[in-house]
Protein backbone atom coordinates (compact mmCIF):
# COMPACT_ATOMS: atom_id res chain seq x y z
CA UNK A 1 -127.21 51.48 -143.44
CA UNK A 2 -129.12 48.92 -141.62
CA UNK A 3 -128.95 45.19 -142.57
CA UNK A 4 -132.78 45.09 -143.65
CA UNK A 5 -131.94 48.13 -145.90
CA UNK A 6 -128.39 46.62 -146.97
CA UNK A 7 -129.73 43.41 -148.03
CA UNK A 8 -132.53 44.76 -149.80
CA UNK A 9 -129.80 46.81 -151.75
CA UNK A 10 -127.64 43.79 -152.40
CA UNK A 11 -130.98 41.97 -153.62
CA UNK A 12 -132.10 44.75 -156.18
CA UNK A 13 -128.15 44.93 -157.76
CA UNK A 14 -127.83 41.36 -158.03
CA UNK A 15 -131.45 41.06 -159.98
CA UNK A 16 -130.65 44.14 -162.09
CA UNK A 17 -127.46 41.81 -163.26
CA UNK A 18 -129.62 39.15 -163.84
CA UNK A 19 -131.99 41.09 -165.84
CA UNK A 20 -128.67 43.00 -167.76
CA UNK A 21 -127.69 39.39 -168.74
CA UNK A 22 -124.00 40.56 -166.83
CA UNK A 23 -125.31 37.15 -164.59
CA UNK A 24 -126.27 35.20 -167.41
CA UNK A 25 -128.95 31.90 -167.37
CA UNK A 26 -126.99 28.38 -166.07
CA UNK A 27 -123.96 30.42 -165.05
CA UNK A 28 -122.96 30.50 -160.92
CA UNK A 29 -123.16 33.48 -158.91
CA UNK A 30 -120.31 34.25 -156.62
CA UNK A 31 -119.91 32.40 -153.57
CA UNK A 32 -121.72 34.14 -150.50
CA UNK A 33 -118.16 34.35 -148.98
CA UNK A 34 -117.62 36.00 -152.06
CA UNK A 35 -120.38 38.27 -152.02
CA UNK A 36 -119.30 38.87 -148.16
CA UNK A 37 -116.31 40.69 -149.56
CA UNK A 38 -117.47 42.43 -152.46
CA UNK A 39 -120.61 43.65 -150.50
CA UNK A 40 -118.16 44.49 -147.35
CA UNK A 41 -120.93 42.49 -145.07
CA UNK A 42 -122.18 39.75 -142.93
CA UNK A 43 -122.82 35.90 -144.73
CA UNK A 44 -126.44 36.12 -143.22
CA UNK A 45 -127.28 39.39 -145.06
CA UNK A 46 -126.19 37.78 -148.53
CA UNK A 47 -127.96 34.83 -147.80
CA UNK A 48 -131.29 37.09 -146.78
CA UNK A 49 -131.04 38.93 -150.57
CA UNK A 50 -130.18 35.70 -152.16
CA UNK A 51 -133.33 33.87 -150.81
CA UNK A 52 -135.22 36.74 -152.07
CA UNK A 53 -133.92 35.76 -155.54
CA UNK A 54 -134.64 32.05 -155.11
CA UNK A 55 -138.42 33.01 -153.78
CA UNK A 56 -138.63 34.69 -157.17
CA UNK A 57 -137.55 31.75 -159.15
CA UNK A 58 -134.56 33.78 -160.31
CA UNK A 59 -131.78 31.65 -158.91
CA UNK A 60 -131.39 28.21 -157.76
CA UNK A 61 -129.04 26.76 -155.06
CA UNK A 62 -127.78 23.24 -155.71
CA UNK A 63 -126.35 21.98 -152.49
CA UNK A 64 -122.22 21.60 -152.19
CA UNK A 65 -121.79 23.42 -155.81
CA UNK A 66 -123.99 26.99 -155.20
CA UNK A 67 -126.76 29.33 -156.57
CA UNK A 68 -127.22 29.24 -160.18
CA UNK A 69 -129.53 31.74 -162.49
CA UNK A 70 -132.29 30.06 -163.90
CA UNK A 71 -133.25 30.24 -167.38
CA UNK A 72 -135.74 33.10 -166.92
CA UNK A 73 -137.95 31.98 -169.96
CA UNK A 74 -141.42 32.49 -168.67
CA UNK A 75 -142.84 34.74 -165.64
CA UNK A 76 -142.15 33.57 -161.91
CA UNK A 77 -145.59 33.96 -160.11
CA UNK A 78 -144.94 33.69 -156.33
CA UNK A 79 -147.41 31.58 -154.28
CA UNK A 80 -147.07 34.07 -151.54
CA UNK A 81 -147.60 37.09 -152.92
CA UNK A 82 -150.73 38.31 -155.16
CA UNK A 83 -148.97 40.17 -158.22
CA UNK A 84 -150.60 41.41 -161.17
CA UNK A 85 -148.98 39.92 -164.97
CA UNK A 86 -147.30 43.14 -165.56
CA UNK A 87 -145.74 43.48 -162.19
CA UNK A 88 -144.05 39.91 -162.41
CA UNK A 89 -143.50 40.45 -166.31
CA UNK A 90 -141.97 43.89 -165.39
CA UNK A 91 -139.81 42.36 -162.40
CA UNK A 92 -138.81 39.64 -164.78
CA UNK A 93 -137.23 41.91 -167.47
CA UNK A 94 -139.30 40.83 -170.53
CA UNK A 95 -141.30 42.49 -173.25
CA UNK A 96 -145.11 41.78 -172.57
CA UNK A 97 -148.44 42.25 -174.24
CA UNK A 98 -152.11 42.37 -173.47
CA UNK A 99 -154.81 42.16 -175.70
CA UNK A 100 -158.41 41.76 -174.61
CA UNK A 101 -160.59 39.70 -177.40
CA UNK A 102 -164.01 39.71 -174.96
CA UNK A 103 -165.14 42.11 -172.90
CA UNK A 104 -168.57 42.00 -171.55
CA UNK A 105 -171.01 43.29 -168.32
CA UNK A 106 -173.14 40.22 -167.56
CA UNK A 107 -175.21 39.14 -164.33
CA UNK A 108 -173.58 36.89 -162.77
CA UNK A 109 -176.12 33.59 -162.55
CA UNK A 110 -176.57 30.41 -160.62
CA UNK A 111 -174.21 28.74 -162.78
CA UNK A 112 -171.63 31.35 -162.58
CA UNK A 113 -172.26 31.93 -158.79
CA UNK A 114 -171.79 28.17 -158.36
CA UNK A 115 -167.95 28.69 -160.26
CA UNK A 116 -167.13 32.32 -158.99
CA UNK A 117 -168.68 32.20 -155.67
CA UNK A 118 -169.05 35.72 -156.34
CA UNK A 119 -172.71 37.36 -155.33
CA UNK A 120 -175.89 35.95 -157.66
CA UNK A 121 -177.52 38.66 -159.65
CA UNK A 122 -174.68 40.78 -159.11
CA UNK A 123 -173.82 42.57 -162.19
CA UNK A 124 -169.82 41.83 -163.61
CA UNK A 125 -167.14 42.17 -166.00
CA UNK A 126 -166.17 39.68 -167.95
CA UNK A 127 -163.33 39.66 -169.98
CA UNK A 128 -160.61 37.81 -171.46
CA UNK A 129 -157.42 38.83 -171.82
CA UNK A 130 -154.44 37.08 -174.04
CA UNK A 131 -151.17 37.27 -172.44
CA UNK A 132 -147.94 37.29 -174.51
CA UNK A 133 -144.42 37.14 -173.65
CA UNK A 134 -141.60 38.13 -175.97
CA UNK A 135 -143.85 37.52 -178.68
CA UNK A 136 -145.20 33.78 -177.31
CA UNK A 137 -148.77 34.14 -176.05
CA UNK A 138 -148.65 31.61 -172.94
CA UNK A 139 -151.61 32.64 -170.75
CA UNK A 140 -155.55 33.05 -171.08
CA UNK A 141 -157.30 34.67 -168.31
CA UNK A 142 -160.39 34.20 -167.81
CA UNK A 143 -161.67 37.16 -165.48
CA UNK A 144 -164.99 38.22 -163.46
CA UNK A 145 -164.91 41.23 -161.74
CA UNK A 146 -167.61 42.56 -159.33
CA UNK A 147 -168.97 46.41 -161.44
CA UNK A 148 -169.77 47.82 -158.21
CA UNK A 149 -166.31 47.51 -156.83
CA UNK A 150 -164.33 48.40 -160.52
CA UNK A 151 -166.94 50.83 -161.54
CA UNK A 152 -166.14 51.97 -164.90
CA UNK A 153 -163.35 49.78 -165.90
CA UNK A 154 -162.66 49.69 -170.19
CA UNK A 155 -161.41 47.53 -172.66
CA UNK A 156 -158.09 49.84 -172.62
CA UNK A 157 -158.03 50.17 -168.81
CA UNK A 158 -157.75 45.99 -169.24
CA UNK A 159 -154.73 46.09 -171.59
CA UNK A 160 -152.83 47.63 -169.30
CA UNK A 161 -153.27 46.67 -165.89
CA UNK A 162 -156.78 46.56 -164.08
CA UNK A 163 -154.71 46.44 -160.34
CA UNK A 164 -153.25 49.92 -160.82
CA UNK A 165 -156.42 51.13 -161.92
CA UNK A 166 -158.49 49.68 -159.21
CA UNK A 167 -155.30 50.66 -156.37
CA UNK A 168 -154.38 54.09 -158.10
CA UNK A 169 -157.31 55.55 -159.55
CA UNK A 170 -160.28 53.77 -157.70
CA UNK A 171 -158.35 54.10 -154.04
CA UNK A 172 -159.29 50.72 -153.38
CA UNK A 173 -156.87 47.99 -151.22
CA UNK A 174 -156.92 45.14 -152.90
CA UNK A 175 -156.64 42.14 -149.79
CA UNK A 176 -155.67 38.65 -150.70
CA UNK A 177 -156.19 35.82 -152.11
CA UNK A 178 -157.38 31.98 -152.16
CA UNK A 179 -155.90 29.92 -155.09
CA UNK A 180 -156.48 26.72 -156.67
CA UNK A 181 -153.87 25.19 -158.88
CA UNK A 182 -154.90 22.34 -161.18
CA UNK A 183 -153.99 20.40 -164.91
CA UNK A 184 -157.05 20.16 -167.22
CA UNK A 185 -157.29 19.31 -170.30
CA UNK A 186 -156.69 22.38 -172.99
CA UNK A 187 -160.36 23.45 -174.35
CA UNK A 188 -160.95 24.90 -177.66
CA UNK A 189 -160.85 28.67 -176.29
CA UNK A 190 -157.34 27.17 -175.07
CA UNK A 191 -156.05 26.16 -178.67
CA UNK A 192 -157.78 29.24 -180.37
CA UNK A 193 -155.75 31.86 -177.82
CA UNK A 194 -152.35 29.66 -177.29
CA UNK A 195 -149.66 28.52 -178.86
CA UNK A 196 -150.22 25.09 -177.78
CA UNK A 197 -148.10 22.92 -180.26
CA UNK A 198 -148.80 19.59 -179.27
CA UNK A 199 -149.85 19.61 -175.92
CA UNK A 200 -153.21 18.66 -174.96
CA UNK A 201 -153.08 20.27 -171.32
CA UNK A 202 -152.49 23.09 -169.74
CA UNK A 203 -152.08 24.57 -166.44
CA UNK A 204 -155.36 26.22 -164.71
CA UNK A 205 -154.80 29.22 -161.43
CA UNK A 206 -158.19 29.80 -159.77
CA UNK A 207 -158.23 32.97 -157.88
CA UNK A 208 -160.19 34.40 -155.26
CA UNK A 209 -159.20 37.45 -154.74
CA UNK A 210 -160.64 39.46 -151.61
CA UNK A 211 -160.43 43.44 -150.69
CA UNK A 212 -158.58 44.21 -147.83
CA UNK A 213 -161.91 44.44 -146.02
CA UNK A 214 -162.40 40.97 -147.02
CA UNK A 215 -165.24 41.21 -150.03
CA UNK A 216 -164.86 38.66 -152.74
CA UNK A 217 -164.36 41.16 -155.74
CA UNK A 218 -162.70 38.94 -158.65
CA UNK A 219 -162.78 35.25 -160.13
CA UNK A 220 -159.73 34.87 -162.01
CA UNK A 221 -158.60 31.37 -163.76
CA UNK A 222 -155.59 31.61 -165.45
CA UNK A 223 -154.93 29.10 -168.39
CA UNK A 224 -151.15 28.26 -168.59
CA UNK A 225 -149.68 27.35 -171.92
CA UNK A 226 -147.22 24.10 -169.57
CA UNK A 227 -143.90 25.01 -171.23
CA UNK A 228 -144.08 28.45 -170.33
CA UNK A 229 -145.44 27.89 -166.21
CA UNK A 230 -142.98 29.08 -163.35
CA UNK A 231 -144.82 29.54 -159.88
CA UNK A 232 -142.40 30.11 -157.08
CA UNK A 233 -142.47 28.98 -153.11
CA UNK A 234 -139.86 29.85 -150.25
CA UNK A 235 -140.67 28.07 -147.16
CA UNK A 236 -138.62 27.36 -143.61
CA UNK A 237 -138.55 24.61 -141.47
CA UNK A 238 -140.40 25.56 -137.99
């Protein structure tokens, strides 16, 4: 087996122990010389699968003592890839539900143009859909999606996952995306959707997100209940 494929292997085991609970939150994986042995490999190609776990927010390493499993208590978004909720919810291990309390076709106006950037006039989808998470609902999204390029997109189609409809059944690459990550202060919509306890903010993702032809197809902000918000990074050093 070659090392990309090996370390890839040794990546999805250890997460599928994570997710089992057999590597439990707050408790310290084995050593990599550790994992050298059990694996029957090189230090480098445990150290490529575990910073695979650390980009997803799974683990943690805490310099001189190891890599720990974090407590796994709200979905890991990663800032470098574009996911969809039930692909990180999924990848995370957790029960998940989506219900959709708005669902509209509008024309998208100056106003809207001005916040979307999508095209003026253009006719849209807007919807809101309620995130919840082991029975917690933690996220609001607030989404606009171009007609002409999700033609025929439901309510349904919404609760489950408008990415695999517009990838599997539409045939359409979906590209990239630009985000903006801010606090604001939580709106009513906010307190009427979330479980928001005593907090008085909550944390907003703006998305642009582009086809792979590079047309602006969706505005997305995502409303973050702040107890339950995990975004993940892995950089290098050039």
């Amino acid at each position: 087996m070659s090392t990309s494929k090996l370390y890839m292997t040794i990546y999805e085991e250890i997460k599928g122990k994570i997710a089992s609970g057999e590597y439990a939150p707050g408790t310290k994986l084995p050593s990599e010389h550790e994992f050298c042995v059990i694996y029957d490999t090189s230090r480098g190609t445990i150290r490529n699968a575990l910073d695979l776990l650390v980009e997803e927010g799974l683990v943690n390493r805490h310099p001189g003592k190891g890599v720990y499993v974090l407590d796994n208590n709200a979905i890991a978004f990663s800032f470098g890839g574009l996911v969809s909720f039930k692909e990180a919810s999924e990848s995370s291990g957790q029960k998940f539900e989506t219900t959709v309390p708005y669902f509209e076709e509008i024309t998208i106006t100056d106003k809207l143009h001005e916040r979307t950037k999508l095209p003026l006039g253009a006719t849209a989808y807007c919807l809101h859909r309620v995130r919840e998470l082991d029975g917690e609902r933690i996220i609001l999204d607030i989404n606009y999606f171009l007609k002409e390029k999700v033609e025929g997109l439901t309510k349904e189609i919404a609760e489950r996952s408008i990415y695999d409809y517009i990838e599997q059944q539409l045939g359409h690459k979906i590209g990239f995306a630009q985000r903006v990550i801010q606090v604001e202060p939580a709106t009513a919509k906010d307190r009427e959707h979330l479980i928001m306890k005593s907090y008085g903010f909550v944390v907003v993702v703006k998305n642009y997100v582009y086809m792979h032809d590079g047309e602006l197809f969706e505005y997305t902000e995502s409303r973050h209940h702040p107890e339950r918000f995990v975004f993940t990074d892995f950089a290098r050093r050039r």
